[in-house]
PDB file of N, CA and C in Angstrom:
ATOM      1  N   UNK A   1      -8.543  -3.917  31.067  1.00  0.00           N
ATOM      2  CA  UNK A   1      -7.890  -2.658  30.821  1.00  0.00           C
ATOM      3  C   UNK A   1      -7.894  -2.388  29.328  1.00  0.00           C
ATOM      4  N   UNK A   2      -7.895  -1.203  28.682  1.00  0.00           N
ATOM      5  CA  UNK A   2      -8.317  -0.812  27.663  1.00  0.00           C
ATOM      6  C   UNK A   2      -7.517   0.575  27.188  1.00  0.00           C
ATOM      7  N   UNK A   3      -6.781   0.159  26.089  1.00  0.00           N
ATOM      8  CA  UNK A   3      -5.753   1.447  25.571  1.00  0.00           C
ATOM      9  C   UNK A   3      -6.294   1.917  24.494  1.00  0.00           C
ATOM     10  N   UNK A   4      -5.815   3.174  23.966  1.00  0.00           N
ATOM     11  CA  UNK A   4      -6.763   3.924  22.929  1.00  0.00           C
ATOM     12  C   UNK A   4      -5.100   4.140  22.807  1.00  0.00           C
ATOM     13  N   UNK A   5      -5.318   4.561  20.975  1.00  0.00           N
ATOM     14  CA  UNK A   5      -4.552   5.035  20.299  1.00  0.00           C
ATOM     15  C   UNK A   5      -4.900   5.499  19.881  1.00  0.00           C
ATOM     16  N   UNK A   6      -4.506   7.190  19.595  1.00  0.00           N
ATOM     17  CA  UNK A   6      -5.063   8.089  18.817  1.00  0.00           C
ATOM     18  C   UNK A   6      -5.157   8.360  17.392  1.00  0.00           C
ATOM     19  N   UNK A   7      -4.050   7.648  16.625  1.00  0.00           N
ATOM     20  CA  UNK A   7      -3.527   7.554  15.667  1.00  0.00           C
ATOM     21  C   UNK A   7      -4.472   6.525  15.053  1.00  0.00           C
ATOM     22  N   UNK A   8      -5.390   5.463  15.409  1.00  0.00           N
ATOM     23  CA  UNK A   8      -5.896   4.247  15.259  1.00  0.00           C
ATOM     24  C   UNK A   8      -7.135   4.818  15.164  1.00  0.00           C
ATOM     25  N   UNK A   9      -7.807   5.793  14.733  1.00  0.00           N
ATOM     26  CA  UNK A   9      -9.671   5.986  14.943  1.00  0.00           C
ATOM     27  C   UNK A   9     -10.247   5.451  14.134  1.00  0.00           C
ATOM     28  N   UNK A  10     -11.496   4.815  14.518  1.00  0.00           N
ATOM     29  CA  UNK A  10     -12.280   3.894  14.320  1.00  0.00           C
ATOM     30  C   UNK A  10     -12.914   4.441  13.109  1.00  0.00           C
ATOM     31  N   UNK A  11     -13.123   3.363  11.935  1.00  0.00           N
ATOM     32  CA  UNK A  11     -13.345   3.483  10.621  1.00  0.00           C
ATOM     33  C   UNK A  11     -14.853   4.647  10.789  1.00  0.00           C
ATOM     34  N   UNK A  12     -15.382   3.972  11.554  1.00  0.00           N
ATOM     35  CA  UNK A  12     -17.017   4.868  11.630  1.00  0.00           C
ATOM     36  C   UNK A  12     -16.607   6.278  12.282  1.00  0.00           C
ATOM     37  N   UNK A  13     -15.641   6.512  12.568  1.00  0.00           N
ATOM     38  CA  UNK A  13     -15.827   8.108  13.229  1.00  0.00           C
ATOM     39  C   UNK A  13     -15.015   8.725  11.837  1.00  0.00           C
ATOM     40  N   UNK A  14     -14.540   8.376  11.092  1.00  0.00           N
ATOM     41  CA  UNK A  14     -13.641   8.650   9.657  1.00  0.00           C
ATOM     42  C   UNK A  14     -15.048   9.325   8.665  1.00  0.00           C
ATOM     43  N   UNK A  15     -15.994   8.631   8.882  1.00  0.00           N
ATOM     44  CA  UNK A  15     -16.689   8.571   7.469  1.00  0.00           C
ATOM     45  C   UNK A  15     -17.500   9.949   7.012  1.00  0.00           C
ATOM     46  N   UNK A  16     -17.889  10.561   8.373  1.00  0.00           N
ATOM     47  CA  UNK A  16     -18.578  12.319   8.062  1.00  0.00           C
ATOM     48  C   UNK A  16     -19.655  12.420   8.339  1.00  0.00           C
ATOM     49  N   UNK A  17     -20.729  13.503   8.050  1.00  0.00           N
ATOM     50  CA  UNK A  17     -22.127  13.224   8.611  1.00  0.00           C
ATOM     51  C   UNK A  17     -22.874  13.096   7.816  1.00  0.00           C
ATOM     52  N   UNK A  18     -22.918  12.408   6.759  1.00  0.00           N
ATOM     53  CA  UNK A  18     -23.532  11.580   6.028  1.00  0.00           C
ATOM     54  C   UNK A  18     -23.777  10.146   6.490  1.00  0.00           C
ATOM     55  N   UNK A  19     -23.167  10.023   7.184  1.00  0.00           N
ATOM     56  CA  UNK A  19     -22.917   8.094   7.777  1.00  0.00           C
ATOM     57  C   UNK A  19     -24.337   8.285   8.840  1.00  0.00           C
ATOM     58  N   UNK A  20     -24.941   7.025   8.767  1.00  0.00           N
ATOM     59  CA  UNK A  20     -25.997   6.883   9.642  1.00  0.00           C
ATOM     60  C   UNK A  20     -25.997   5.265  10.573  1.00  0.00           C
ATOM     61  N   UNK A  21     -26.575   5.322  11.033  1.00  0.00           N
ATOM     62  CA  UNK A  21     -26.394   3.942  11.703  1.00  0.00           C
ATOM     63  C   UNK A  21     -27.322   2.806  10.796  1.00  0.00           C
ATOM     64  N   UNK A  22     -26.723   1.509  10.186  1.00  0.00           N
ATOM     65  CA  UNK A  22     -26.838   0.827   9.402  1.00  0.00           C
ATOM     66  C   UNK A  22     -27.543  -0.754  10.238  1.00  0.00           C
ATOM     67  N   UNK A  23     -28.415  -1.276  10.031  1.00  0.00           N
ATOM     68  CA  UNK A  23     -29.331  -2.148  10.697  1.00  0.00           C
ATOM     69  C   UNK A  23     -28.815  -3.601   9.512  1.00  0.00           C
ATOM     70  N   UNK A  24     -28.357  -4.293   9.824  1.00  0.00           N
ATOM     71  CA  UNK A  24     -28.812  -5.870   9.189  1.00  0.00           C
ATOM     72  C   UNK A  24     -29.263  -6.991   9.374  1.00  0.00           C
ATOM     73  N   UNK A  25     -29.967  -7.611   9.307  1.00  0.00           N
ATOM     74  CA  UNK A  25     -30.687  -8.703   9.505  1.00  0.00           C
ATOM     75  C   UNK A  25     -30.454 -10.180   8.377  1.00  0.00           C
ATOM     76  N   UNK A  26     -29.604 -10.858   9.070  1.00  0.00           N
ATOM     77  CA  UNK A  26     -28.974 -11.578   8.225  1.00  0.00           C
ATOM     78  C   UNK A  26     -29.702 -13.175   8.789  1.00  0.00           C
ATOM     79  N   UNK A  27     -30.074 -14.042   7.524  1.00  0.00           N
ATOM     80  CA  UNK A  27     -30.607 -15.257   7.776  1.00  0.00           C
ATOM     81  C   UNK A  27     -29.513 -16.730   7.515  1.00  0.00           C
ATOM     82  N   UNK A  28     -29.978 -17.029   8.258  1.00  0.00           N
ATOM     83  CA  UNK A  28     -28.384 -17.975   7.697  1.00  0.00           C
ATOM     84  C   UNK A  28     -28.878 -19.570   8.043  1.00  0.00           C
ATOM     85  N   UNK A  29     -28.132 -20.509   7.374  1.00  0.00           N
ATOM     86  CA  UNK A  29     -28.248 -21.692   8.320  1.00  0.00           C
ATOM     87  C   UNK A  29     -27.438 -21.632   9.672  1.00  0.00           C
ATOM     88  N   UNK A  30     -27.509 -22.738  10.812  1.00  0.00           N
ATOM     89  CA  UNK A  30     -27.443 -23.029  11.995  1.00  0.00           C
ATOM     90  C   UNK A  30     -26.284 -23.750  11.891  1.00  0.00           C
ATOM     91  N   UNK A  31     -25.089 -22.994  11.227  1.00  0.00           N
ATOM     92  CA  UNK A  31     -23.616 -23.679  11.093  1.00  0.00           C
ATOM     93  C   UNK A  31     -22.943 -22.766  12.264  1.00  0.00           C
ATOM     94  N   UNK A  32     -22.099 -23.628  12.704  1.00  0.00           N
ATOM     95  CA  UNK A  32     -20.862 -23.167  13.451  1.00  0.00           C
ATOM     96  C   UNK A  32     -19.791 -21.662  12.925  1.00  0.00           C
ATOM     97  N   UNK A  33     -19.701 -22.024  11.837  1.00  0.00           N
ATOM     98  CA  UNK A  33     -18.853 -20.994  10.782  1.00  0.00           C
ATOM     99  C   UNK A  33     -19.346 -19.378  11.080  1.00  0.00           C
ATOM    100  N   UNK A  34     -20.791 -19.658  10.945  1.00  0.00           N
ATOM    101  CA  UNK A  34     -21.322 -18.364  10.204  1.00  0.00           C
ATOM    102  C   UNK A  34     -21.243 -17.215  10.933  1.00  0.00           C
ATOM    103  N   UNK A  35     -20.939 -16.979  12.650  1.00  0.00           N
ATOM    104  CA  UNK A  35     -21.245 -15.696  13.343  1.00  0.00           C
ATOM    105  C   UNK A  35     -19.751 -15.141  12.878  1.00  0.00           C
ATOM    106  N   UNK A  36     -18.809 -16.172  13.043  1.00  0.00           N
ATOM    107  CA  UNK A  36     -17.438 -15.400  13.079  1.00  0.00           C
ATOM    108  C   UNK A  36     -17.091 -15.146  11.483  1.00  0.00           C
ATOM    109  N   UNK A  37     -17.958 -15.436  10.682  1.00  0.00           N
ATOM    110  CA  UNK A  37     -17.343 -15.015   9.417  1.00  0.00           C
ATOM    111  C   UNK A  37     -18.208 -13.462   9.178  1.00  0.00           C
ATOM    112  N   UNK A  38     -19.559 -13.534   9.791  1.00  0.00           N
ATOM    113  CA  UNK A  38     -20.131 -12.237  10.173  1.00  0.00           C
ATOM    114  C   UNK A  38     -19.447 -11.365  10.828  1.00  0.00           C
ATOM    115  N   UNK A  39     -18.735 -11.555  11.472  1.00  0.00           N
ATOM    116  CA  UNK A  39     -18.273 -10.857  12.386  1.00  0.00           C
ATOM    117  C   UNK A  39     -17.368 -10.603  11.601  1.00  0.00           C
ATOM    118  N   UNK A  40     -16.191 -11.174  11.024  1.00  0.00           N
ATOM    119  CA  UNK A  40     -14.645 -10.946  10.458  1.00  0.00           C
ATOM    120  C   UNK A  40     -14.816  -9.810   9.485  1.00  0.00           C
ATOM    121  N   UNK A  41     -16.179  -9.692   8.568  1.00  0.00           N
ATOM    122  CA  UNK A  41     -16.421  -9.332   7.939  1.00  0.00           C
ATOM    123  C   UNK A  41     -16.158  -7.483   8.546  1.00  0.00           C
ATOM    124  N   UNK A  42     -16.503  -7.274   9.226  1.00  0.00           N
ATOM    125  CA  UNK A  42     -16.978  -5.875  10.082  1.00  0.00           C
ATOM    126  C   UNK A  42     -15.474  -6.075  10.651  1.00  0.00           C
ATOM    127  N   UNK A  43     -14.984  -6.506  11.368  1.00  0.00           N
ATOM    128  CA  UNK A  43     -13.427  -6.195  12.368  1.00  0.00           C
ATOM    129  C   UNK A  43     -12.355  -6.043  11.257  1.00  0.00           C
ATOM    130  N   UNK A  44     -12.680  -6.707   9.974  1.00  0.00           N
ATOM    131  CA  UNK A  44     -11.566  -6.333   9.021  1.00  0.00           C
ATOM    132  C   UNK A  44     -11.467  -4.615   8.408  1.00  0.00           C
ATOM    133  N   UNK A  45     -12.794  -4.282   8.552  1.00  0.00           N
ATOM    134  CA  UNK A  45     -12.722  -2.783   8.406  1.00  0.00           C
ATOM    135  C   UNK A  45     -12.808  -1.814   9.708  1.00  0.00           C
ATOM    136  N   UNK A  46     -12.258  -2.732  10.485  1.00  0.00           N
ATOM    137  CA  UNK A  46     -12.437  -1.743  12.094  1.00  0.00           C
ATOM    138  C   UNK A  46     -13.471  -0.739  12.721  1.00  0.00           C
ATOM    139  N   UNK A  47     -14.828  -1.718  12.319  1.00  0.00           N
ATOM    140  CA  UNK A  47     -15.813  -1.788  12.939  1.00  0.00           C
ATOM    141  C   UNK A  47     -16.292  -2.838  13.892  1.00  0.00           C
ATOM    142  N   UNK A  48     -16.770  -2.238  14.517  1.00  0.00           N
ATOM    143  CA  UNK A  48     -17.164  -3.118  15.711  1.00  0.00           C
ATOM    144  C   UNK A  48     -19.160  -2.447  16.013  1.00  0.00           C
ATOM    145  N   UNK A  49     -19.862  -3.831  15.784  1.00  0.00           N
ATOM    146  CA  UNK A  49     -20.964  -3.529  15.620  1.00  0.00           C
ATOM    147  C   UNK A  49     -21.520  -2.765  17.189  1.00  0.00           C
ATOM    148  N   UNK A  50     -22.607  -1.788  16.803  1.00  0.00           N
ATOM    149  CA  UNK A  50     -22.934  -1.380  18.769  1.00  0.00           C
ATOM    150  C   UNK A  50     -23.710  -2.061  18.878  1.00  0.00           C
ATOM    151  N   UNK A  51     -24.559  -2.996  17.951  1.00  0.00           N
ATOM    152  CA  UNK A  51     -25.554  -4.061  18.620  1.00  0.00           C
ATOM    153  C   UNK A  51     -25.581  -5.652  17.894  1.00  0.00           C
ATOM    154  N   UNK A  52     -25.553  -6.232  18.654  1.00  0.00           N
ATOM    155  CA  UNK A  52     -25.674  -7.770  18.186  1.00  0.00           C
ATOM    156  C   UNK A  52     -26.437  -8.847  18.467  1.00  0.00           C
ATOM    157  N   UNK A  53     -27.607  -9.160  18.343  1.00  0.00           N
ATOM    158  CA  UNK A  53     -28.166 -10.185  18.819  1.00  0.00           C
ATOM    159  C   UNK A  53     -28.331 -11.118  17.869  1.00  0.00           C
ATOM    160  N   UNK A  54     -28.346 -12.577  18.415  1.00  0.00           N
ATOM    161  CA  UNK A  54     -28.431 -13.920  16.885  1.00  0.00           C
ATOM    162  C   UNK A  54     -29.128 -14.631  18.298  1.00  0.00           C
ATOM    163  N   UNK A  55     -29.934 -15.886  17.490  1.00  0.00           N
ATOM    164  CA  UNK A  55     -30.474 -16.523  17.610  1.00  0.00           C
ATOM    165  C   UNK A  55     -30.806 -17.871  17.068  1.00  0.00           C
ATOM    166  N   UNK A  56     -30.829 -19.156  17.220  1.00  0.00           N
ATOM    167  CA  UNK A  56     -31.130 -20.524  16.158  1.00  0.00           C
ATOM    168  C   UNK A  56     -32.568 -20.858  16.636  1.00  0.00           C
ATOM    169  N   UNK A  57     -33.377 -20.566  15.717  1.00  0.00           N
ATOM    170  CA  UNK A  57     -34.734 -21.119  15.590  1.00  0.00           C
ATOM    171  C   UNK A  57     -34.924 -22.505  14.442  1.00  0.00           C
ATOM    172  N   UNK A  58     -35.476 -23.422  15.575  1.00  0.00           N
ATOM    173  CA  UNK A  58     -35.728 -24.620  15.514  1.00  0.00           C
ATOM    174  C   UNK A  58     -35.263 -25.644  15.335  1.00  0.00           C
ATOM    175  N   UNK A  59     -35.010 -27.240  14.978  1.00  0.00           N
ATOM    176  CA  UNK A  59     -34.235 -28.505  15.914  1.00  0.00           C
ATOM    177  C   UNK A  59     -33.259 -28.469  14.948  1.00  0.00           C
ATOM    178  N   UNK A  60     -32.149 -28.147  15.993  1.00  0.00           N
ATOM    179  CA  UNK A  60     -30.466 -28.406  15.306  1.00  0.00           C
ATOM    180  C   UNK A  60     -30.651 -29.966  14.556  1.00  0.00           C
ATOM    181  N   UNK A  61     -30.568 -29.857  13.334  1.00  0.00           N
ATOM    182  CA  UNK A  61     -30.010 -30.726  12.645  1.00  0.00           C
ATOM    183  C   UNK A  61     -30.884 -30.817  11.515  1.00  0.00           C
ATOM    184  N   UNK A  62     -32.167 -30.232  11.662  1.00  0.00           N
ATOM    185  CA  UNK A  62     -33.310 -30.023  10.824  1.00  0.00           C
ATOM    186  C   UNK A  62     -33.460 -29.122  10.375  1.00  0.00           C
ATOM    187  N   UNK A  63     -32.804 -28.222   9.319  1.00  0.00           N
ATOM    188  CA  UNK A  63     -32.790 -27.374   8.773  1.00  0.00           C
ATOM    189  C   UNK A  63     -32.961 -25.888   9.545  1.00  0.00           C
ATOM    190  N   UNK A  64     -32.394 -25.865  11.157  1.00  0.00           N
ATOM    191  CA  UNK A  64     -32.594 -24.777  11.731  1.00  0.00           C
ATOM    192  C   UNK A  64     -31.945 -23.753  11.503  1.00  0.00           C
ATOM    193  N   UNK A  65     -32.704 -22.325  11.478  1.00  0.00           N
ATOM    194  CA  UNK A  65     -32.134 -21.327  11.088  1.00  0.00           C
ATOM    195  C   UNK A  65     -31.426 -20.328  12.211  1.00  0.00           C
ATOM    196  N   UNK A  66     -30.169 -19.485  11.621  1.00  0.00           N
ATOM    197  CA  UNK A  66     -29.495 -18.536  12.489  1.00  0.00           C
ATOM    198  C   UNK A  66     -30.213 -17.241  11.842  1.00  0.00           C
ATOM    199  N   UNK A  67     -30.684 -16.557  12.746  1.00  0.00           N
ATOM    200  CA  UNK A  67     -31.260 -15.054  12.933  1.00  0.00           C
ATOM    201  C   UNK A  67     -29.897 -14.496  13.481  1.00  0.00           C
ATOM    202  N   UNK A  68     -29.155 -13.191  12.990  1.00  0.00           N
ATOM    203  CA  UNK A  68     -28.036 -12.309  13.461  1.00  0.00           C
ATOM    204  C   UNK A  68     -29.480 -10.980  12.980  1.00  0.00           C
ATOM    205  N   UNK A  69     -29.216 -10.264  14.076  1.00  0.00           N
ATOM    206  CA  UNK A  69     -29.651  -8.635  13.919  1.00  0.00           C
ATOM    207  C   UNK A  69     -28.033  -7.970  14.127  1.00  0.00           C
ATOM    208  N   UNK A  70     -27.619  -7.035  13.320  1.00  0.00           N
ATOM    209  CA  UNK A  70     -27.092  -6.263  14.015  1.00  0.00           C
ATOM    210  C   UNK A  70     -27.030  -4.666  13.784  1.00  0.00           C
ATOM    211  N   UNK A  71     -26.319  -4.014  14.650  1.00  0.00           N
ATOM    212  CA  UNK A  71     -26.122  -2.897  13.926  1.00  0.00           C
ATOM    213  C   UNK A  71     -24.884  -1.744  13.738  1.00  0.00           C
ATOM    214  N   UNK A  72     -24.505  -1.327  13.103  1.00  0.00           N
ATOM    215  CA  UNK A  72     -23.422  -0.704  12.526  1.00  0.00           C
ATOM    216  C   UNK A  72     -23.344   1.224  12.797  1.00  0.00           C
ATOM    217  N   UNK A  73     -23.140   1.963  13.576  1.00  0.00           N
ATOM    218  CA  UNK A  73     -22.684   3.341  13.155  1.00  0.00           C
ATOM    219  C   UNK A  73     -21.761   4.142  12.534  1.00  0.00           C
ATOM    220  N   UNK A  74     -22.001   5.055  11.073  1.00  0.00           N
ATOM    221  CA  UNK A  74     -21.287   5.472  10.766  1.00  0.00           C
ATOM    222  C   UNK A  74     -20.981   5.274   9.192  1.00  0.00           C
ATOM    223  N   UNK A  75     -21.951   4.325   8.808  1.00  0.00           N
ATOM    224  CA  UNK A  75     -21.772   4.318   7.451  1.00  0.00           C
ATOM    225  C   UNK A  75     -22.737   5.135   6.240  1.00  0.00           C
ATOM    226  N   UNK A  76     -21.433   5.013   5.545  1.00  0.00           N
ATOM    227  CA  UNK A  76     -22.670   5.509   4.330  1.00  0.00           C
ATOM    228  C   UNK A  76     -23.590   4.830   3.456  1.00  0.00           C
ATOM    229  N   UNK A  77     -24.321   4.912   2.560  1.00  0.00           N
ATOM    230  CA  UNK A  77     -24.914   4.232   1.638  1.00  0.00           C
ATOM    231  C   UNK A  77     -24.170   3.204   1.192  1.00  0.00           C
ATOM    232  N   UNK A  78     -22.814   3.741   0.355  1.00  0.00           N
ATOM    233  CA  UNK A  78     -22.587   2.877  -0.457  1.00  0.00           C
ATOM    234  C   UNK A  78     -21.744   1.626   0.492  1.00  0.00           C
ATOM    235  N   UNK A  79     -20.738   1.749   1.733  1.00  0.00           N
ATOM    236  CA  UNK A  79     -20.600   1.096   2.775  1.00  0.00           C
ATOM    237  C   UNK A  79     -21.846   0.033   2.939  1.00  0.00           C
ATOM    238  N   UNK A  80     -23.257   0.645   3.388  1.00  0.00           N
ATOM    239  CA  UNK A  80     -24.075  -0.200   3.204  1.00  0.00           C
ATOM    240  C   UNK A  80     -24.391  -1.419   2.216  1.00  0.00           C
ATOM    241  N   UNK A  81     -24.480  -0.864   1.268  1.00  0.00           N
ATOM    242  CA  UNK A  81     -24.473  -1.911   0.043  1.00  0.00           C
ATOM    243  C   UNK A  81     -23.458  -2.460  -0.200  1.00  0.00           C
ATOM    244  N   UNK A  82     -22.277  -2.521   0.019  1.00  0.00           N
ATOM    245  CA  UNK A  82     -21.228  -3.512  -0.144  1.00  0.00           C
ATOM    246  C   UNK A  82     -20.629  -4.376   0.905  1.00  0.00           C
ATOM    247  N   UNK A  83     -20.894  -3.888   2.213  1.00  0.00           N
ATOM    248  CA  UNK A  83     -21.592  -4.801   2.803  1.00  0.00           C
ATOM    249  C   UNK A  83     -22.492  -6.077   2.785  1.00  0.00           C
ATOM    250  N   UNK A  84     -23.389  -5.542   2.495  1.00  0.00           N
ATOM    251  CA  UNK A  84     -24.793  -6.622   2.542  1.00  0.00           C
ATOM    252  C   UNK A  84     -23.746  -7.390   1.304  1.00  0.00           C
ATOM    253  N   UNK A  85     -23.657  -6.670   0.262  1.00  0.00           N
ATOM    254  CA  UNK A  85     -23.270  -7.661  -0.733  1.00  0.00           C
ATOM    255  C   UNK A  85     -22.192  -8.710  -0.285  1.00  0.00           C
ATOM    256  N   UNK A  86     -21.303  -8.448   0.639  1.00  0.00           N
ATOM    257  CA  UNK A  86     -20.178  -9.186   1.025  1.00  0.00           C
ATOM    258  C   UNK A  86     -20.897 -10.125   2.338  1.00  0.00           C
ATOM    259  N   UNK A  87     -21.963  -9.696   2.703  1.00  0.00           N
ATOM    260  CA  UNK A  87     -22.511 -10.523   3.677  1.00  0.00           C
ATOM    261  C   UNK A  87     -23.042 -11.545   2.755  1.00  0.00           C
ATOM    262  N   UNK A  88     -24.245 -11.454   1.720  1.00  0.00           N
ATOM    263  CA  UNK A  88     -24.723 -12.409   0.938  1.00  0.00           C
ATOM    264  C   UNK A  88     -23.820 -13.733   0.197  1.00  0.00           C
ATOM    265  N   UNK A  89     -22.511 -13.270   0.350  1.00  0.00           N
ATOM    266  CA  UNK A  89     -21.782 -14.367  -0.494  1.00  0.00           C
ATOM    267  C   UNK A  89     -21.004 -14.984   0.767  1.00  0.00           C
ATOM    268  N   UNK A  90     -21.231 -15.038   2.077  1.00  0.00           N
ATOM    269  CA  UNK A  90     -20.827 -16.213   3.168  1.00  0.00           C
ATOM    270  C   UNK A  90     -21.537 -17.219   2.606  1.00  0.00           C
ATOM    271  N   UNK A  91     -20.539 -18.157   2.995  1.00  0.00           N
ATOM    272  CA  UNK A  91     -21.207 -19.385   3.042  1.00  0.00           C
ATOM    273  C   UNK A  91     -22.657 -19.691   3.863  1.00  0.00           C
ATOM    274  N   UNK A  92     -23.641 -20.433   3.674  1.00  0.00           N
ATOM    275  CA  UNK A  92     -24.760 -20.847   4.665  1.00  0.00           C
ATOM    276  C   UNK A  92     -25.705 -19.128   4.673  1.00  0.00           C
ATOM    277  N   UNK A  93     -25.237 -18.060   4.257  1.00  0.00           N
ATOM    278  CA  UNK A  93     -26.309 -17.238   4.396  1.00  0.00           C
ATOM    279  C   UNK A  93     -27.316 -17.417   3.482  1.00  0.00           C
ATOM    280  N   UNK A  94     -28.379 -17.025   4.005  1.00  0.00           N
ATOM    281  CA  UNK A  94     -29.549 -17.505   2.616  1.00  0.00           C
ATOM    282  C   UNK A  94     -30.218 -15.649   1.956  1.00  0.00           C
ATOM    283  N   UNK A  95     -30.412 -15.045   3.652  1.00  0.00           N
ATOM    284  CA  UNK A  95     -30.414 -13.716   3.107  1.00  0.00           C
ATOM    285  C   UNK A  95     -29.896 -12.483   4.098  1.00  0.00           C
ATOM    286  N   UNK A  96     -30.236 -11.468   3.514  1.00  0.00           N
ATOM    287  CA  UNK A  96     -29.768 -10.313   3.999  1.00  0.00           C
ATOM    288  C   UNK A  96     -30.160  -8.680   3.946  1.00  0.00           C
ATOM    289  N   UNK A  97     -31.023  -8.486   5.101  1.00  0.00           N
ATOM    290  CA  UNK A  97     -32.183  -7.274   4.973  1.00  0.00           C
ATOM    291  C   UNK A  97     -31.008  -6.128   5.032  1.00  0.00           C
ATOM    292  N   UNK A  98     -31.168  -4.807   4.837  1.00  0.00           N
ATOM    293  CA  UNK A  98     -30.760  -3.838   5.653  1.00  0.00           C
ATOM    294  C   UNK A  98     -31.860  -2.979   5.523  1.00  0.00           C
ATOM    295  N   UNK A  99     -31.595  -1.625   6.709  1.00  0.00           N
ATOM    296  CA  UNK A  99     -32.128  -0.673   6.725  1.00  0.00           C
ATOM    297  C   UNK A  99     -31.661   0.436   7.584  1.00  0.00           C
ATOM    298  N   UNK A 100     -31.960   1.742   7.664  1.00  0.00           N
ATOM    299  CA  UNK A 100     -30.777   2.668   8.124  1.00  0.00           C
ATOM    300  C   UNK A 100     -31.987   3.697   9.226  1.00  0.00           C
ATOM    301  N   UNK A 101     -31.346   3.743  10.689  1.00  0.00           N
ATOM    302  CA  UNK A 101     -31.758   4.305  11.555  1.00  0.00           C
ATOM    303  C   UNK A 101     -31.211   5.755  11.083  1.00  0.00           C
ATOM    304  N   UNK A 102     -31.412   6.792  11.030  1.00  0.00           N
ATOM    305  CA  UNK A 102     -30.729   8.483  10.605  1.00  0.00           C
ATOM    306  C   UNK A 102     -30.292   8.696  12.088  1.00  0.00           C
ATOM    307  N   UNK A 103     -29.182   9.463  11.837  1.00  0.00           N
ATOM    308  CA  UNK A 103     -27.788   9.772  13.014  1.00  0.00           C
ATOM    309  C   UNK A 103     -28.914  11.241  13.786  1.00  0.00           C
ATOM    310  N   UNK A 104     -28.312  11.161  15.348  1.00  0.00           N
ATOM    311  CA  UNK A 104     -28.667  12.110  15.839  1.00  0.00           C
ATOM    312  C   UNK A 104     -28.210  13.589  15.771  1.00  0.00           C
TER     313      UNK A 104
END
């Protein structure tokens, strides 16, 4: 079950039509830590990504890497870039692509 508060709207419907949907591709090591600090990162500004896929390519314990894609609606540029920047300084990330799908 699922309540809405009206008073509570979601940071991405705030931002205007300048905001586009925001793509990241984040590389990381194959630590335990790293999805939920990805994640905390985005729920602390009351976003909630519309797409998420991660992945660990190759043998846990041997330098295997975490692949996170995700993606974000509603931001702007500069949202974008401070972002990524706040993504790059987790622990275990090594890097951090973005790129921006344009809003319908």
């Amino acid at each position: 079950m699922s309540s809405h508060n009206p008073s509570q709207t979601p940071a991405s419907a705030e931002r205007g039509p300048q905001a586009a949907t925001v793509c990241f591709s984040i590389q990381a090591a194959a630590e335990p830590g790293v999805m939920p600090r990805v994640l905390e990162l985005f729920a602390k500004r009351n976003l909630v990504p519309e797409r998420w896929v991660s992945g660990v390519h190759g043998l846990a314990g041997r330098g295997a890497e975490l692949m996170i894609d995700l993606q974000v609606a509603g931001l702007t540029g500069q949202d974008r870039a401070y972002l990524a920047r706040c993504l790059a300084q987790i622990t275990d990330v090594r890097s951090v692509l973005t790129s921006e799908k344009a809003g319908a």
